[in-house]
C-alpha atoms as a PDB file:
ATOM      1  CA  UNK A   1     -78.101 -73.565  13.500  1.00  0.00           C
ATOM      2  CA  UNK A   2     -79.512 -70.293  12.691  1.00  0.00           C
ATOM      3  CA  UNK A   3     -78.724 -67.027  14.403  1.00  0.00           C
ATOM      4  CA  UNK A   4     -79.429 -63.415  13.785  1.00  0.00           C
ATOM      5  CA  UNK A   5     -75.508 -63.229  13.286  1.00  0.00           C
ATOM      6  CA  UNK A   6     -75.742 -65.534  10.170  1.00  0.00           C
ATOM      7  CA  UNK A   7     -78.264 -64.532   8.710  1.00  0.00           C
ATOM      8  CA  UNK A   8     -78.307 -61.801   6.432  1.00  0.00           C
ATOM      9  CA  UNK A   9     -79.604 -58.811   4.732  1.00  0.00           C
ATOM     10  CA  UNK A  10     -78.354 -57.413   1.351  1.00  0.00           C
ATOM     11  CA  UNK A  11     -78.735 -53.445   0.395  1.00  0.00           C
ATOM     12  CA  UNK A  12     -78.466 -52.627  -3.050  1.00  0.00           C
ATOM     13  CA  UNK A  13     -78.178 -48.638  -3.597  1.00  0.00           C
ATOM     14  CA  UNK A  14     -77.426 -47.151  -6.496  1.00  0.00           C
ATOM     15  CA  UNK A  15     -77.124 -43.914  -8.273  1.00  0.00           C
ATOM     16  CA  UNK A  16     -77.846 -44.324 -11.913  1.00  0.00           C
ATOM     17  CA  UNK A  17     -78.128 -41.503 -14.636  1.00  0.00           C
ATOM     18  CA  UNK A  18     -81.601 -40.833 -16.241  1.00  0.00           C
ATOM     19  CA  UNK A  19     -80.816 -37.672 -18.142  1.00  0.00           C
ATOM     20  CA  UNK A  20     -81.138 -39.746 -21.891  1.00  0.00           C
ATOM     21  CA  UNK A  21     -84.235 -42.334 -23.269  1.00  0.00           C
ATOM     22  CA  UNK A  22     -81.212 -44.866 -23.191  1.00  0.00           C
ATOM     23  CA  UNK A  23     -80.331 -44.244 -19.383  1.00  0.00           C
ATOM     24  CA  UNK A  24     -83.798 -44.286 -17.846  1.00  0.00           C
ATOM     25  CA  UNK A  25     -84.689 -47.654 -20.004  1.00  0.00           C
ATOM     26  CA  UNK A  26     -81.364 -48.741 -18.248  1.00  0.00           C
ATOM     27  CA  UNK A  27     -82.207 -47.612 -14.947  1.00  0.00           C
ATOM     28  CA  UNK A  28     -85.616 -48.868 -15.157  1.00  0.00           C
ATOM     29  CA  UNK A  29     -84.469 -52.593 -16.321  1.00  0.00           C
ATOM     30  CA  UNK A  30     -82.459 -52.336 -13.221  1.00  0.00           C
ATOM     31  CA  UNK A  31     -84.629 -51.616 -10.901  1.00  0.00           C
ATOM     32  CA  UNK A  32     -87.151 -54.336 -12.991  1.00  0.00           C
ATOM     33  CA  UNK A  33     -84.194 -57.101 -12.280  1.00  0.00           C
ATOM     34  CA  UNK A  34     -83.489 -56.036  -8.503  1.00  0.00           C
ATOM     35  CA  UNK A  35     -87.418 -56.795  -7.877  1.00  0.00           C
ATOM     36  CA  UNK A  36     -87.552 -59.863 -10.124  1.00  0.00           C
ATOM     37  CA  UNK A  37     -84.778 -60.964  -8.049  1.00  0.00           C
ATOM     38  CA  UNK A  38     -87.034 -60.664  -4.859  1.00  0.00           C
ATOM     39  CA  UNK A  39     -85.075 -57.419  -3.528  1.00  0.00           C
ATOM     40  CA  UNK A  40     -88.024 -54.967  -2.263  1.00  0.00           C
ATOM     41  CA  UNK A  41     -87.729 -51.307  -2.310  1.00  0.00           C
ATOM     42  CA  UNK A  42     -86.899 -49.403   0.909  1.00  0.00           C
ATOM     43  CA  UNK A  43     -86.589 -46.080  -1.012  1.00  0.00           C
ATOM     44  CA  UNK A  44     -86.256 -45.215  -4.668  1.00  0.00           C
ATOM     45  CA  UNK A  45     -82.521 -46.060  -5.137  1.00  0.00           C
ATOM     46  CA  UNK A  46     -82.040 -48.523  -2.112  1.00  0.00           C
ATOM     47  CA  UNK A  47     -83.598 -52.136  -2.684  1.00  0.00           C
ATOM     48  CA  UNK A  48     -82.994 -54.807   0.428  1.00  0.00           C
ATOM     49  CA  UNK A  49     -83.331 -58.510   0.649  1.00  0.00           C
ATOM     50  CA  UNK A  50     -83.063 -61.172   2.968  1.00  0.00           C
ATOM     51  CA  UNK A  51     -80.632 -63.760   2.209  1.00  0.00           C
ATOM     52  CA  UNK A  52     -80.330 -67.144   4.697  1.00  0.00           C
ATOM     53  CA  UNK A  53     -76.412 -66.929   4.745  1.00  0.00           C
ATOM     54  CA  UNK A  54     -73.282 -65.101   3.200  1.00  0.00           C
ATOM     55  CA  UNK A  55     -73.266 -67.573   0.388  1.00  0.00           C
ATOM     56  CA  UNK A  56     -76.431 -66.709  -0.758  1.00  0.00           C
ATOM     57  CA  UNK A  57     -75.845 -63.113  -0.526  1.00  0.00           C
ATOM     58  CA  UNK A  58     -72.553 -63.509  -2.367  1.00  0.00           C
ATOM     59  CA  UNK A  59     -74.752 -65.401  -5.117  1.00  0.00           C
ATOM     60  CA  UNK A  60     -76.848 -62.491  -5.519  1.00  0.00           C
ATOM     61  CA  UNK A  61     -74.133 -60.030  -5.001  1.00  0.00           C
ATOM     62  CA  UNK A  62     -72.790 -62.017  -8.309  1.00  0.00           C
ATOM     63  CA  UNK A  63     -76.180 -61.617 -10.324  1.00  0.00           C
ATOM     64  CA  UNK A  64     -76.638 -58.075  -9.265  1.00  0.00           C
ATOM     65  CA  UNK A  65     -72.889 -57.125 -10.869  1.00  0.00           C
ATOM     66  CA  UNK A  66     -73.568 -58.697 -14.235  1.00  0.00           C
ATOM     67  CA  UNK A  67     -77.031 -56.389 -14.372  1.00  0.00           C
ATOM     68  CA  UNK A  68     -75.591 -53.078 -13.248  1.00  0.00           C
ATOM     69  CA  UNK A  69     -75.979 -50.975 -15.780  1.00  0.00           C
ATOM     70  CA  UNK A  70     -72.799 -49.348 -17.821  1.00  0.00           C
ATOM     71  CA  UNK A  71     -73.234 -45.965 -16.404  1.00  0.00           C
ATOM     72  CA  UNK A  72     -73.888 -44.780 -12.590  1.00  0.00           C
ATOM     73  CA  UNK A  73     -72.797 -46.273  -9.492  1.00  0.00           C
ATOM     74  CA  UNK A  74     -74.225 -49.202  -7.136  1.00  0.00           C
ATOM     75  CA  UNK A  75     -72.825 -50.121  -4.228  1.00  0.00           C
ATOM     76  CA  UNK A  76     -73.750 -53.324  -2.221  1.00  0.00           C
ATOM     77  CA  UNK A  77     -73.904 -53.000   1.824  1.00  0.00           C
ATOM     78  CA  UNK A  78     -74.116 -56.492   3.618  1.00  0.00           C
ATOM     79  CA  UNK A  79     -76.318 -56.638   7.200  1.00  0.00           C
ATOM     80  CA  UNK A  80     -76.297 -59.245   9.660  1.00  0.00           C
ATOM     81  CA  UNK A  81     -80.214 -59.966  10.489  1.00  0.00           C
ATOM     82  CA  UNK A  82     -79.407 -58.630  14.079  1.00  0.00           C
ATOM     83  CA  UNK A  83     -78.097 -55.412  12.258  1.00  0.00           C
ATOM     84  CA  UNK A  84     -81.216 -54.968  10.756  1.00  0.00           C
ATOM     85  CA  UNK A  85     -83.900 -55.105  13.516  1.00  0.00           C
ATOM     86  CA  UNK A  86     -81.698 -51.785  14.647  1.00  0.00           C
ATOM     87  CA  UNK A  87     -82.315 -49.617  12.000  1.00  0.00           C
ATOM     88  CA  UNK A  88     -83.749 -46.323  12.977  1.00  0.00           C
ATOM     89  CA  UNK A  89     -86.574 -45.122  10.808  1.00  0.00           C
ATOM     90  CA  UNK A  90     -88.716 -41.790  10.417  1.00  0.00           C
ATOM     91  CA  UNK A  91     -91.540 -41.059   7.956  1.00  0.00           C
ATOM     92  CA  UNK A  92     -91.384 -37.348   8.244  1.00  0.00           C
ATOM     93  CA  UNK A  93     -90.784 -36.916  11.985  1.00  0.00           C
ATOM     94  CA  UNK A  94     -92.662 -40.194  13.144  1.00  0.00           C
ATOM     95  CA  UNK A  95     -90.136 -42.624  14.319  1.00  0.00           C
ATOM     96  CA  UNK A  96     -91.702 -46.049  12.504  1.00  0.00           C
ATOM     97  CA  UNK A  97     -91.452 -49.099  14.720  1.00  0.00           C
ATOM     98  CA  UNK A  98     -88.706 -51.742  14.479  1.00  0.00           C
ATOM     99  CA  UNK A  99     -88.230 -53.865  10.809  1.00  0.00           C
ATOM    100  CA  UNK A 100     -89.881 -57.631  11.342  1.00  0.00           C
ATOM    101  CA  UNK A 101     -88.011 -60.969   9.557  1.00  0.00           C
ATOM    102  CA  UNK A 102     -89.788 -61.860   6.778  1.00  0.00           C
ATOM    103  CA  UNK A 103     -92.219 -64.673   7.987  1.00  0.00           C
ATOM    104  CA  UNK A 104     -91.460 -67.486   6.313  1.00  0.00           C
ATOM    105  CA  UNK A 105     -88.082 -67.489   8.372  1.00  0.00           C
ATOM    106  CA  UNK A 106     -89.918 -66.669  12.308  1.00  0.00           C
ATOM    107  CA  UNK A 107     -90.096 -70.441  12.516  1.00  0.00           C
ATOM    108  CA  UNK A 108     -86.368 -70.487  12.308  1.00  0.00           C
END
């Protein structure tokens, strides 16, 4: 059975150089891959994605280490779905109203 507790929520953020061509091509493939992947972005160096269980998020936590880049620094934050509909959010000083489940998973 599903539960908010199982369910999960993967944060990718990352801090990559773009001083040189070669690092911002880099960068940019990155963020490129983290959207192919079906990550969305939350804010320019933090991408989040639902995953139905830890061993899908491992899976992806797998794919996203073989496509970090070979300079900068990504970390990888793990969320349980009941985690996630607590986030706090502003947009300037307007609190923004609670994050929804993606719908193809309200049935659940």
């Amino acid at each position: 059975m599903l539960s908010g507790y199982r369910l999960m929520w993967m944060m990718v953020l990352f801090d990559l150089p773009v001083l040189t061509k070669k690092e911002r091509k880099a960068a940019t493939k990155f963020r490129k891959f983290l959207l192919d992947q079906g990550f969305e972005m939350s804010q320019y160096s933090v991408y989040m994605r639902f995953c139905a269980g830890k061993e899908q998020a491992e899976a992806y936590s797998r794919r996203v280490e073989k496509a970090v880049p070979g300079t900068g620094k990504v970390h990888i934050v793990y969320l349980t779905d009941k985690q996630y509909e607590n986030i706090v959010t502003f947009d300037g000083r307007l609190k923004e109203t609670g994050r929804k489940n993606p719908e193809q998973y309200v049935m659940f």
